[in-house]
N, C-alpha and C. Protein backbone atom coordinates (compact mmCIF):
# COMPACT_ATOMS: atom_id res chain seq x y z
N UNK A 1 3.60 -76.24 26.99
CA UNK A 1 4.32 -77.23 26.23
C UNK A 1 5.55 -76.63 25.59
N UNK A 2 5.43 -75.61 24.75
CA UNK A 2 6.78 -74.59 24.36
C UNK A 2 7.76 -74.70 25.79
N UNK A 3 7.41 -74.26 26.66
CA UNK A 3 8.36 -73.97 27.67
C UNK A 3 9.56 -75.34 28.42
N UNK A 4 9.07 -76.66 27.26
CA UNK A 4 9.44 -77.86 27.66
C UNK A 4 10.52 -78.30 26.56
N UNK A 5 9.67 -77.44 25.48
CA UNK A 5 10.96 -77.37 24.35
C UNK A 5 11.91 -76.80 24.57
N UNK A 6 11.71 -75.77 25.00
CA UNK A 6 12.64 -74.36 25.09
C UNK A 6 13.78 -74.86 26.32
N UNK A 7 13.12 -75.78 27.29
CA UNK A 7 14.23 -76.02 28.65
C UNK A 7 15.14 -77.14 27.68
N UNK A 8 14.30 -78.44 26.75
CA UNK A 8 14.80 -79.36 26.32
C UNK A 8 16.19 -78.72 25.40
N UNK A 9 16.00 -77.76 24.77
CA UNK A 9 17.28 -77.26 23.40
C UNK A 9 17.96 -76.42 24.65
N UNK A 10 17.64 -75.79 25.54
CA UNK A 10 18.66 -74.81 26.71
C UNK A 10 19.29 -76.09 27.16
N UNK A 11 18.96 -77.13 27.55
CA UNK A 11 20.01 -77.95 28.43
C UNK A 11 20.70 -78.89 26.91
N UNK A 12 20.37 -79.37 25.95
CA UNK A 12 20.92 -79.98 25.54
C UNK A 12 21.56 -79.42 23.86
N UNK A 13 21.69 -77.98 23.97
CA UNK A 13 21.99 -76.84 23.03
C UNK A 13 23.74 -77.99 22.37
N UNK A 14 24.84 -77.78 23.50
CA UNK A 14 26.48 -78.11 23.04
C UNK A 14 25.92 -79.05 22.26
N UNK A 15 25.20 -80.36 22.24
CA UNK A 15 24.46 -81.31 21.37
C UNK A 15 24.22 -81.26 20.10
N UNK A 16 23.44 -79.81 20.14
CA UNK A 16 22.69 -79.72 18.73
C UNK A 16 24.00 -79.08 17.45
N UNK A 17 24.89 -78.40 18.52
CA UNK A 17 25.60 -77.79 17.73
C UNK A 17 27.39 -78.52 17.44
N UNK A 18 27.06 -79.65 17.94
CA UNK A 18 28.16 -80.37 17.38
C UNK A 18 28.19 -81.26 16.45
N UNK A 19 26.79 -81.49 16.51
CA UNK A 19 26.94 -82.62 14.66
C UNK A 19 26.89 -81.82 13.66
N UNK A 20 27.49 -81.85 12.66
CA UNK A 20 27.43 -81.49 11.34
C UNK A 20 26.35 -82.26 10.43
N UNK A 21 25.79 -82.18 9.34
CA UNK A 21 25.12 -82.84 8.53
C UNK A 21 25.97 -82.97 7.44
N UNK A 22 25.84 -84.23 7.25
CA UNK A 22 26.87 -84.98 5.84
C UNK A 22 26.07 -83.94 4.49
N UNK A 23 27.07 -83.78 3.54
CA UNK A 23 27.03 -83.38 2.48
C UNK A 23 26.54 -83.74 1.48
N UNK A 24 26.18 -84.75 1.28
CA UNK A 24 25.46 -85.30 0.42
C UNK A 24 23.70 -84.60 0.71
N UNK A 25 23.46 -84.68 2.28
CA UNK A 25 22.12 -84.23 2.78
C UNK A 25 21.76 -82.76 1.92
N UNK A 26 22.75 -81.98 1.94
CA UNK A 26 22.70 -80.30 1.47
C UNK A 26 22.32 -80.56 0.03
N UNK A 27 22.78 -81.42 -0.27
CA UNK A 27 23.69 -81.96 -2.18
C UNK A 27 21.68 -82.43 -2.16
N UNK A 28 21.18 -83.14 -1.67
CA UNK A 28 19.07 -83.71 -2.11
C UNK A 28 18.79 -82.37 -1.75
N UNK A 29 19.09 -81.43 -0.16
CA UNK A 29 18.06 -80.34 -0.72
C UNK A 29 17.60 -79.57 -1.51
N UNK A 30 19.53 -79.11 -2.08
CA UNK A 30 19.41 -78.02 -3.13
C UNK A 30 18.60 -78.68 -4.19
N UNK A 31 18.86 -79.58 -4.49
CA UNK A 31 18.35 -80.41 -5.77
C UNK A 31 16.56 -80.36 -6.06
N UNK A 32 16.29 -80.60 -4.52
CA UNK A 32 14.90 -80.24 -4.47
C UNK A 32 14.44 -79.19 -4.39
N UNK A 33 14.62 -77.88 -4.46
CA UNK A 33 14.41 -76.53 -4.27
C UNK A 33 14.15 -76.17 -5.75
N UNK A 34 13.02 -75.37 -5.86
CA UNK A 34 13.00 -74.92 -7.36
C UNK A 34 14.18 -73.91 -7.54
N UNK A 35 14.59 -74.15 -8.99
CA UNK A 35 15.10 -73.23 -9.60
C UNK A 35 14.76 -71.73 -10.10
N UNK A 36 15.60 -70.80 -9.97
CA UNK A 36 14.83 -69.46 -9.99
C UNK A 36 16.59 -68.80 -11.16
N UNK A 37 15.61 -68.47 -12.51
CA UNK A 37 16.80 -67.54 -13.19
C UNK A 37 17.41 -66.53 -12.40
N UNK A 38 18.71 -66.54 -12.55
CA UNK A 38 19.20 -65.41 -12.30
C UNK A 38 19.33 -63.75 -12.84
N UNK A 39 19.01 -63.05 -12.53
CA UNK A 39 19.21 -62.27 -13.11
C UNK A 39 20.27 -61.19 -13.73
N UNK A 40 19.39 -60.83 -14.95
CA UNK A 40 20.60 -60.47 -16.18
C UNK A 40 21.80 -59.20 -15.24
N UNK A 41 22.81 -59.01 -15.06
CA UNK A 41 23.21 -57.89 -14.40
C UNK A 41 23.23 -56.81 -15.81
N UNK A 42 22.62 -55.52 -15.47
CA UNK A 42 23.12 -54.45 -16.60
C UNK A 42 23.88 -53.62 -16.40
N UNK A 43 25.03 -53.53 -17.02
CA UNK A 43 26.55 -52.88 -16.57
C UNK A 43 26.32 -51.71 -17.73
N UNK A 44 27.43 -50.51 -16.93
CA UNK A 44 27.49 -49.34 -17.95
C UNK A 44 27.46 -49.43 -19.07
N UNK A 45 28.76 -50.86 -19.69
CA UNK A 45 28.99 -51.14 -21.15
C UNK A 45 27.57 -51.32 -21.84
N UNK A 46 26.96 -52.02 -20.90
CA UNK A 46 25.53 -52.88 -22.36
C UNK A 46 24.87 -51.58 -22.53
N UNK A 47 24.66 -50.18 -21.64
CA UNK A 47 23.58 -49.00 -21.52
C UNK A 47 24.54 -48.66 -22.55
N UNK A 48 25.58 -48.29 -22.46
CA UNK A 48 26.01 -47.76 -23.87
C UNK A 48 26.12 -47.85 -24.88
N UNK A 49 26.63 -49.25 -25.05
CA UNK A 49 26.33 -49.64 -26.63
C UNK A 49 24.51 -49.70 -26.88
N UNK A 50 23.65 -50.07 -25.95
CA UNK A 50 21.90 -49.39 -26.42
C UNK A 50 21.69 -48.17 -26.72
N UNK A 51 22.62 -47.07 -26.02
CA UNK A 51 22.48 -45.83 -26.23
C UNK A 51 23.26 -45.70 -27.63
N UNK A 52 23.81 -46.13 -27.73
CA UNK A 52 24.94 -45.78 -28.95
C UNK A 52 24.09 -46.62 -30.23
N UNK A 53 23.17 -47.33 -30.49
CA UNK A 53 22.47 -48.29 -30.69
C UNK A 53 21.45 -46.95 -31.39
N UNK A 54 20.99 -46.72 -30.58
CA UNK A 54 19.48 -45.65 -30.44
C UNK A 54 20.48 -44.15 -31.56
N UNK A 55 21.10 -43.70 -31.00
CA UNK A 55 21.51 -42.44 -31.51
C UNK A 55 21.81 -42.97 -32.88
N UNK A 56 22.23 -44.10 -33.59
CA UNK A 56 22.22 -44.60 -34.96
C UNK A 56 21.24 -44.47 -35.47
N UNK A 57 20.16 -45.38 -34.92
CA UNK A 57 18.91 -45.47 -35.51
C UNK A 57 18.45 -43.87 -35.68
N UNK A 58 18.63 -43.00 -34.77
CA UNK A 58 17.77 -41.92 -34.51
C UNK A 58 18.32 -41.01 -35.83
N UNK A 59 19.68 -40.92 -36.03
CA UNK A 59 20.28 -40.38 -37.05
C UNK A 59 19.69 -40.50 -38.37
N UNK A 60 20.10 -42.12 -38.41
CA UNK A 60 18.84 -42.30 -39.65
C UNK A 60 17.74 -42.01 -39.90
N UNK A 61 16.75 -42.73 -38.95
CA UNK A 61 15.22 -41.61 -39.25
C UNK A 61 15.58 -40.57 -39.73
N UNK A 62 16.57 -39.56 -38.77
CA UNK A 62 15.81 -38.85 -39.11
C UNK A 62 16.76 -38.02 -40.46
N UNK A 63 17.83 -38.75 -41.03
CA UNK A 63 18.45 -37.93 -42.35
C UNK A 63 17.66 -38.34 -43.42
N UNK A 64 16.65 -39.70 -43.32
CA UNK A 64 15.93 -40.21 -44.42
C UNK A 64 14.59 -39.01 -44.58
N UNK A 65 14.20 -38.85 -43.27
CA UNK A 65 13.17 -37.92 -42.91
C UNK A 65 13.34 -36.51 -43.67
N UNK A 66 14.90 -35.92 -43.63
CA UNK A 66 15.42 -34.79 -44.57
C UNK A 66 15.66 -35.27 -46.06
N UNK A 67 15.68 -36.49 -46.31
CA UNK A 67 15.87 -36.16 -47.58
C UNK A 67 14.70 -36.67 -48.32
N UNK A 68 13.99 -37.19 -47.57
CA UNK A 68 12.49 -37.34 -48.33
C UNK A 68 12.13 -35.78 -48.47
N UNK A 69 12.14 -34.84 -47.28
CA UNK A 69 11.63 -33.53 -47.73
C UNK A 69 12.46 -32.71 -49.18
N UNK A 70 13.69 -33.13 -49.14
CA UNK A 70 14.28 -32.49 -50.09
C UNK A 70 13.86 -32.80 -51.54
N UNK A 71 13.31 -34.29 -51.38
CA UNK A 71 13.50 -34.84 -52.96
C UNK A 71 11.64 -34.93 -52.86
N UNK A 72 10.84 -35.28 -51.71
CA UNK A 72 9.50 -35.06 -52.24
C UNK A 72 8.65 -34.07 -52.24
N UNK A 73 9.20 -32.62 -52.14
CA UNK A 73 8.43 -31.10 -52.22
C UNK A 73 8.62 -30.83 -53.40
N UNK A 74 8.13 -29.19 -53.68
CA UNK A 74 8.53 -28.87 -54.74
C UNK A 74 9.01 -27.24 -53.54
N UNK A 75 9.78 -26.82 -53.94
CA UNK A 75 10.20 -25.39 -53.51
C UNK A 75 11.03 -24.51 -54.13
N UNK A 76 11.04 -23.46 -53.56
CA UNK A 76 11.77 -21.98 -54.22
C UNK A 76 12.82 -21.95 -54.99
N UNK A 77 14.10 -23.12 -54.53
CA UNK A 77 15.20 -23.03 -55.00
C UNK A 77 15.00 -23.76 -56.23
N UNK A 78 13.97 -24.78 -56.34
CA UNK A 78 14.24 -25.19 -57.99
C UNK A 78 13.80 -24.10 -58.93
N UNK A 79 12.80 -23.29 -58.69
CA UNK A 79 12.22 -22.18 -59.46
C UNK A 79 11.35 -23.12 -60.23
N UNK A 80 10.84 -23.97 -60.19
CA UNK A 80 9.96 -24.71 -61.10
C UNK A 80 8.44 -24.51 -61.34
N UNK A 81 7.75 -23.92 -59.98
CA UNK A 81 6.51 -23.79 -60.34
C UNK A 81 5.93 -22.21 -60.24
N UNK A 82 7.07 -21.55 -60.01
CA UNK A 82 6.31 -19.96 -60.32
C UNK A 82 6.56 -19.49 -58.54
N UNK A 83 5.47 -19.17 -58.14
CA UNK A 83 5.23 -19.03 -56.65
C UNK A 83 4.53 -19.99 -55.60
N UNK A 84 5.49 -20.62 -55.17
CA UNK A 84 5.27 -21.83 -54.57
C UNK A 84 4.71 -21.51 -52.86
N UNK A 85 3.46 -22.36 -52.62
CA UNK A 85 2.96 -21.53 -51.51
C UNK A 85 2.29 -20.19 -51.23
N UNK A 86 2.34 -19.25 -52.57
CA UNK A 86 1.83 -18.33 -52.74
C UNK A 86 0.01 -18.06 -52.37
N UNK A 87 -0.80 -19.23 -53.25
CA UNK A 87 -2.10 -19.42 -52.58
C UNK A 87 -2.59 -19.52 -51.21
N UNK A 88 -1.29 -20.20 -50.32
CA UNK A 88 -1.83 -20.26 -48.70
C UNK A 88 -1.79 -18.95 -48.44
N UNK A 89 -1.17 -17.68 -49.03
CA UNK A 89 -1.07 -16.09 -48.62
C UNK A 89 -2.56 -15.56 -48.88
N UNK A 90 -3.32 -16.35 -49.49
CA UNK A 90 -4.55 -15.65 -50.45
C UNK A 90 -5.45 -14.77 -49.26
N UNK A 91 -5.30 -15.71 -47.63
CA UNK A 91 -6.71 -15.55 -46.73
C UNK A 91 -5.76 -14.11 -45.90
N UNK A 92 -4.83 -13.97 -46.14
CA UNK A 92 -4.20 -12.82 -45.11
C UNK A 92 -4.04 -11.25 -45.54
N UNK A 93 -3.79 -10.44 -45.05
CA UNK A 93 -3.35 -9.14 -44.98
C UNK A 93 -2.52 -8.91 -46.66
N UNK A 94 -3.24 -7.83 -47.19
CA UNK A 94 -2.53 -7.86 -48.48
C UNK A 94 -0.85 -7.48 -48.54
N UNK A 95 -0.83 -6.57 -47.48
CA UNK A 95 0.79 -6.46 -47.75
C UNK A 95 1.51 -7.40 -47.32
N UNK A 96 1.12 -8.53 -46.28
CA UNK A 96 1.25 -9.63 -46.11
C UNK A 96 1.84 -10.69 -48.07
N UNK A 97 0.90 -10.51 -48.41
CA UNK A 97 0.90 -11.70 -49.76
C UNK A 97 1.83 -10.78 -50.69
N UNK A 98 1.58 -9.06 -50.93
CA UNK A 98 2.47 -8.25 -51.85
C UNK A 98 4.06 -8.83 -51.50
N UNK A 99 4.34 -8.89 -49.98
CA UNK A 99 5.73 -8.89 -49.86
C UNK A 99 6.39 -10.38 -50.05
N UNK A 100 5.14 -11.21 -49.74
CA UNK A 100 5.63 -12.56 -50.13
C UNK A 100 5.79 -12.68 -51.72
N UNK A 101 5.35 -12.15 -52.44
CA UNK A 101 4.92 -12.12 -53.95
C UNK A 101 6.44 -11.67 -54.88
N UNK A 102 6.59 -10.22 -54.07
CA UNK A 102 8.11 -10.25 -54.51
C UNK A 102 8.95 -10.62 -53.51
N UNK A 103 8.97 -11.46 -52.53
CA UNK A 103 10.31 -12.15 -52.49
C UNK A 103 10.74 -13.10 -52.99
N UNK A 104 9.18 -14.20 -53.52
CA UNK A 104 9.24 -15.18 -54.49
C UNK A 104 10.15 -14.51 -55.98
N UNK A 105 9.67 -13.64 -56.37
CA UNK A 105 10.23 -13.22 -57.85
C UNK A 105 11.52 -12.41 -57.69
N UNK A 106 12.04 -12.17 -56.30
CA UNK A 106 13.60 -11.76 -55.87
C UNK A 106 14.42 -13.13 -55.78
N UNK A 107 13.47 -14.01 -55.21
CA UNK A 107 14.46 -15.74 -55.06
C UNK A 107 14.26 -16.03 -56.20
N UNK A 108 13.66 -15.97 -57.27
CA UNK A 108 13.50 -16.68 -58.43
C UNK A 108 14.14 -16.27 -59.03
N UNK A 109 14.40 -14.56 -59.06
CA UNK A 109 15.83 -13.92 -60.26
C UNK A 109 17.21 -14.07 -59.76
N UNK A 110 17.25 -14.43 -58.17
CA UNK A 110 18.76 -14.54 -57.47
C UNK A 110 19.17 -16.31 -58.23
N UNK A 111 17.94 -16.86 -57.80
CA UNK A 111 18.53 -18.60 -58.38
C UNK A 111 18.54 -18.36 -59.65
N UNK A 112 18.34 -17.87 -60.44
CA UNK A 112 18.36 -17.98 -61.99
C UNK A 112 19.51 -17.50 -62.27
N UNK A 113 20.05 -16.17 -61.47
CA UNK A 113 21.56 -15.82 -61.89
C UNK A 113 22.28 -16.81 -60.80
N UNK A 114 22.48 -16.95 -60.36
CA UNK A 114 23.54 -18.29 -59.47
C UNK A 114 22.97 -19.58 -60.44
N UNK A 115 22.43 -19.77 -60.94
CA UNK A 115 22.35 -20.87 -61.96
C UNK A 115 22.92 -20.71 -63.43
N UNK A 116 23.29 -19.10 -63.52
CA UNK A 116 23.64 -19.19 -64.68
C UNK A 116 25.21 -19.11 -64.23
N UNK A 117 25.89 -18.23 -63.46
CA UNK A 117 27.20 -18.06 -62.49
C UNK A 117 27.85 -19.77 -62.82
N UNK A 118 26.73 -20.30 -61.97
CA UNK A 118 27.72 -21.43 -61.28
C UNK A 118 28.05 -22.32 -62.51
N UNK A 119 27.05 -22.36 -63.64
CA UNK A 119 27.11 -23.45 -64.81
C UNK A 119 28.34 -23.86 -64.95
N UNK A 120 30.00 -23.33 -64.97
CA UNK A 120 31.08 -24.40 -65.11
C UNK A 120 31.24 -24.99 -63.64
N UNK A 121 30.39 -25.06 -62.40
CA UNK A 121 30.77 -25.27 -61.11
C UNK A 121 29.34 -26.26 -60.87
N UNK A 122 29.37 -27.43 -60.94
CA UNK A 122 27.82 -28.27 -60.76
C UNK A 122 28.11 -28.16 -59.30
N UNK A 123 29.19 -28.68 -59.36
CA UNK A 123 29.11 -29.12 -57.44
C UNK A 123 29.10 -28.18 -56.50
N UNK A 124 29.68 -26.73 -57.20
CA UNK A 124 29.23 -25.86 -56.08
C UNK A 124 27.80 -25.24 -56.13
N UNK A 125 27.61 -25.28 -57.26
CA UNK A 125 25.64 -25.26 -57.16
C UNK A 125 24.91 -25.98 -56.33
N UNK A 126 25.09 -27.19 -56.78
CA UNK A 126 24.58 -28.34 -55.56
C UNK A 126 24.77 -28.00 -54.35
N UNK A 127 25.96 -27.82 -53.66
CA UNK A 127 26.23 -27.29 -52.50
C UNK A 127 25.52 -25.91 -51.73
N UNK A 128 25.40 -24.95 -53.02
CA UNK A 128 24.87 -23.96 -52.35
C UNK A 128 23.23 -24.13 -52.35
N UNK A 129 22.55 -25.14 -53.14
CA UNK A 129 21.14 -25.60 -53.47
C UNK A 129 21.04 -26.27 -52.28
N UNK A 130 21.71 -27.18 -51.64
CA UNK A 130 21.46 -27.85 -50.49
C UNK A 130 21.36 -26.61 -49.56
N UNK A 131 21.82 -25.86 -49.54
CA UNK A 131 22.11 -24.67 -48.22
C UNK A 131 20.72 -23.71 -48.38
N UNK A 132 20.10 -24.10 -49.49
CA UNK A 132 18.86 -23.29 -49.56
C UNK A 132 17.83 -24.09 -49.66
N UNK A 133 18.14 -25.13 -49.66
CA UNK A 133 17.10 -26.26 -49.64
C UNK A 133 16.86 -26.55 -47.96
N UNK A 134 17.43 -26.54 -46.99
CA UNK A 134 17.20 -26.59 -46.11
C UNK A 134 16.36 -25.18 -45.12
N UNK A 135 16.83 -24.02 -45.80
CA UNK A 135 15.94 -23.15 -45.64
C UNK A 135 14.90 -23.22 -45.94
N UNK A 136 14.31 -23.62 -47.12
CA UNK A 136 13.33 -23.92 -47.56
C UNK A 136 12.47 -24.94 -47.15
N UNK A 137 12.80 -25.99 -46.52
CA UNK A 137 12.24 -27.06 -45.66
C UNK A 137 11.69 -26.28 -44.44
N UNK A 138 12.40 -25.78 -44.11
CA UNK A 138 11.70 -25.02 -42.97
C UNK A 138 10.26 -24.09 -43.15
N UNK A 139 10.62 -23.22 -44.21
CA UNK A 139 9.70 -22.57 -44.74
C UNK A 139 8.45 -23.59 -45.21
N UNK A 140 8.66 -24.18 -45.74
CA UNK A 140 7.53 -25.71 -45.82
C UNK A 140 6.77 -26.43 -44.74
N UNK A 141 7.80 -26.19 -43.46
CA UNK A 141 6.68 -26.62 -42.11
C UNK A 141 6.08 -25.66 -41.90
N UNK A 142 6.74 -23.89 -41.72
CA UNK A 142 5.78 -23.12 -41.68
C UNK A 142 5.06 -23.04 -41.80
N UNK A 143 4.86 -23.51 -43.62
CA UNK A 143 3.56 -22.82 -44.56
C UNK A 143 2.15 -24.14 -44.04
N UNK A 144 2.65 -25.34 -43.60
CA UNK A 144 1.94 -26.85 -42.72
C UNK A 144 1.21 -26.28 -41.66
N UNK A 145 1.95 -25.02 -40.90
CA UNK A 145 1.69 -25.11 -39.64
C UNK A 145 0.15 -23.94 -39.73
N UNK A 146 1.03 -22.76 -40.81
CA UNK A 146 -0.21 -21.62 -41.19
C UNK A 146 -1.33 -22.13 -41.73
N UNK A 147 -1.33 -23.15 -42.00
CA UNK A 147 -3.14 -24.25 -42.99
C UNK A 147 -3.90 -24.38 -41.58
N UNK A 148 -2.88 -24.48 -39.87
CA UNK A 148 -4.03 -25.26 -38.98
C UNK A 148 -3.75 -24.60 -38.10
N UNK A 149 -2.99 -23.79 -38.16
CA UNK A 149 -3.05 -22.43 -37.12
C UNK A 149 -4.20 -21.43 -36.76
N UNK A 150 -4.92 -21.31 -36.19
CA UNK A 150 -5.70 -19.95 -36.30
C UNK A 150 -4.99 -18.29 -35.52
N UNK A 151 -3.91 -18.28 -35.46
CA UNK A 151 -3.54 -17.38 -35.64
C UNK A 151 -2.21 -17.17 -36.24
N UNK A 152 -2.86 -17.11 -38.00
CA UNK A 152 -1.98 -17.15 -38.79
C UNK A 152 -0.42 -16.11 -39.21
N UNK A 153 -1.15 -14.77 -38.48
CA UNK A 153 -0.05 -14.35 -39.07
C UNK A 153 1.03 -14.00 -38.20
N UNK A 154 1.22 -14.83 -37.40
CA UNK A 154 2.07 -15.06 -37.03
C UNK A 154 3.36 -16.15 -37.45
N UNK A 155 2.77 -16.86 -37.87
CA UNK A 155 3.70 -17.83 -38.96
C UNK A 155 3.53 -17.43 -39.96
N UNK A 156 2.71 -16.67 -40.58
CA UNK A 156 2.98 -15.78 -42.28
C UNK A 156 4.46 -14.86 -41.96
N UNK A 157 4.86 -13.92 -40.40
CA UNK A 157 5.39 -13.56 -40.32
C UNK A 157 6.61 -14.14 -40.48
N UNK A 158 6.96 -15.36 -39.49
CA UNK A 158 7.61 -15.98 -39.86
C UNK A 158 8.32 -16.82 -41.01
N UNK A 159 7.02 -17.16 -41.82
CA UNK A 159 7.18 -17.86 -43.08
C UNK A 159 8.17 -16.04 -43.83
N UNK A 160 7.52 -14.80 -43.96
CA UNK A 160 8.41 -13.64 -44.60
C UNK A 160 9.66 -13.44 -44.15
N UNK A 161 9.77 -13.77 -42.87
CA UNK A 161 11.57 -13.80 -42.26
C UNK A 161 12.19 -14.88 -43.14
N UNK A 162 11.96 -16.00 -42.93
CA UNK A 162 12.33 -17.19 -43.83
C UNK A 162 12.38 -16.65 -44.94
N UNK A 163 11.83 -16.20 -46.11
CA UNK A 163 11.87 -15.90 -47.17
C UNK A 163 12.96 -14.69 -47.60
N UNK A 164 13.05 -13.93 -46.48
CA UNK A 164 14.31 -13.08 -46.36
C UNK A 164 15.56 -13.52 -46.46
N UNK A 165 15.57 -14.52 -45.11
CA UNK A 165 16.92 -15.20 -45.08
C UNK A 165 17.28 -15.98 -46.58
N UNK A 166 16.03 -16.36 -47.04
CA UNK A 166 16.36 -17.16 -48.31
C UNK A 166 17.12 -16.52 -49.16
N UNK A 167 16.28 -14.95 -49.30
CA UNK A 167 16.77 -14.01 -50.61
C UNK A 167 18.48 -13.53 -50.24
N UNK A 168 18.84 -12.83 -48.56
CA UNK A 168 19.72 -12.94 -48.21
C UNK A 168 21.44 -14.35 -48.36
N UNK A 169 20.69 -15.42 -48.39
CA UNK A 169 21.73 -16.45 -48.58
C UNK A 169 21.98 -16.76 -50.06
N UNK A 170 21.29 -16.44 -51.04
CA UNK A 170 21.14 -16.20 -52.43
C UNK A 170 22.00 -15.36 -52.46
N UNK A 171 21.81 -13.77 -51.50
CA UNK A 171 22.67 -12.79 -52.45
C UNK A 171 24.31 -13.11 -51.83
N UNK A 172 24.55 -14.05 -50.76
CA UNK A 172 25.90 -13.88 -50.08
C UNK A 172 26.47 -14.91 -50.91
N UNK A 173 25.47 -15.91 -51.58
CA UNK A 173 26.31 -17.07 -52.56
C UNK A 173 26.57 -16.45 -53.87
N UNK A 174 25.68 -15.61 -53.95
CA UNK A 174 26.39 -14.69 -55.68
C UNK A 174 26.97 -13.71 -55.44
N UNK A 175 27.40 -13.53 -54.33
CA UNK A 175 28.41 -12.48 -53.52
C UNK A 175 30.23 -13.15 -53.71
N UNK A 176 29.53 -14.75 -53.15
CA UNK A 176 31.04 -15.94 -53.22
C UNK A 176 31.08 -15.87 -54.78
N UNK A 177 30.53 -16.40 -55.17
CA UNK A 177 30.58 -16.84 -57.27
C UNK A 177 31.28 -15.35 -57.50
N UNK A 178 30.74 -14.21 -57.41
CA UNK A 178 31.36 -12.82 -58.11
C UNK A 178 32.89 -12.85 -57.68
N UNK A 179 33.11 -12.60 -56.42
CA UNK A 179 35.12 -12.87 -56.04
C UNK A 179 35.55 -14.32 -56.20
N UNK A 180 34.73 -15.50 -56.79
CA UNK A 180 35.29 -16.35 -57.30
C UNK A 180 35.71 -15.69 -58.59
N UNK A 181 35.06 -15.28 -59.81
CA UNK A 181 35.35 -14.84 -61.07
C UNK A 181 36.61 -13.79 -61.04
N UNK A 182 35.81 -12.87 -60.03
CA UNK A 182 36.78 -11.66 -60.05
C UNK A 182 38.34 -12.04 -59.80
N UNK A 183 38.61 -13.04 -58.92
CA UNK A 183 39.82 -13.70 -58.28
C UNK A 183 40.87 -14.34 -59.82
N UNK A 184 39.37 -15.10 -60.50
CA UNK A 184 39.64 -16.02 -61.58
C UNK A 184 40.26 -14.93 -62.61
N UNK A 185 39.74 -13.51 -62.70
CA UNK A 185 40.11 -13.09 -63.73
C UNK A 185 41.31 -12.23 -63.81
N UNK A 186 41.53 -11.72 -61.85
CA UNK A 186 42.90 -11.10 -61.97
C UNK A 186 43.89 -11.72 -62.16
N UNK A 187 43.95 -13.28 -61.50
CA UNK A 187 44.90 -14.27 -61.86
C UNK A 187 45.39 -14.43 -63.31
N UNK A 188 44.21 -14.29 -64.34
CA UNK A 188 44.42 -14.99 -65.69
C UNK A 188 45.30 -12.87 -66.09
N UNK A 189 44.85 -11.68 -65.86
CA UNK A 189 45.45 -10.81 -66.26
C UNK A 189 46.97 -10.87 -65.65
N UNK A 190 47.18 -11.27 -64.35
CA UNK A 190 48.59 -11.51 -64.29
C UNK A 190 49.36 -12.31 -65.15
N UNK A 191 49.05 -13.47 -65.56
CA UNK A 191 49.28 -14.17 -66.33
C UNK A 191 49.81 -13.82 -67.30
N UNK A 192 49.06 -12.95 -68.08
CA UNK A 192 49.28 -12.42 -69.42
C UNK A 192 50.14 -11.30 -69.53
């Protein structure tokens, strides 16, 4: 039966392909065909402004994230509670806790003289308090990490490098304050 179709459209093919179908006919099908959304195209611009989107947000987290640590610890540079972190040293190696012991009471006499230095300078205190406050944040995940570490002294080690650099950036800021004065005072002898 196919083979009767197949002779019927071979002989009478020029036929099929000379009528056109009126326009209106196309105009009911489409109409009847479901509709299907198109889809959204995503161009370089929209990825960037999402990306540019994200790196905002991410900024934030995470400067709120720094300054919650700054304003909700207590640490070295305020000098407020003596030896801060000192008890997590209690379970380790004594020269371990001796050297942490005086670097606490080396950062505590360096901030006490840069606190007394800077007193006509608030804002450069602040400035150099932020610069040790961020050291000190660090030293604060350390001391987080040595509570659930079991092999502690390896971050005790670390936590004593940190505490170095601390005492070190102390002595290079009362290093700046001293040739601030010294500067301040040859100026005022020229003067005179």
């Amino acid at each position: 039966m196919s083979s009767k179709i197949d002779k019927f459209i071979r002989t009478n093919r020029e036929a099929f392909d000379d009528a056109e179908l009126p326009e209106a006919l196309w105009q009911k099908v489409e109409a009847q065909l479901p509709v299907y959304n198109k889809k959204k195209v995503v161009t370089l611009r929209h990825m960037y402004r999402w990306m540019a989107a994200a790196v905002v947000v991410g900024m934030l987290l995470t400067s709120v994230y720094f300054m919650y640590l700054r304003t909700g610890n207590t640490t070295a540079a305020t000098a407020s509670t003596g030896n801060p972190g000192a008890e997590n040293l209690s379970g380790i190696s004594p020269e371990y806790t001796q050297e942490a012991m005086l670097a606490y009471k080396t950062i505590e006499a360096k901030q006490e003289e840069l606190k007394a230095i800077t007193a006509d300078k608030p804002e450069l205190y602040r400035q150099f308090l932020s610069d040790l406050r961020m050291l000190d944040s660090a030293y604060n995940m350390l001391q987080q990490q040595a509570l659930n570490t079991p092999n502690r002294d390896v971050i005790v080690k670390a936590m004593l490098q940190n505490l170095q650099l601390q005492m070190e950036l102390l002595g290079r800021q009362l290093m700046i304050m001293n040739t601030i004065k010294d500067k301040k005072t040859l100026q005022h002898e020229k003067t005179i």
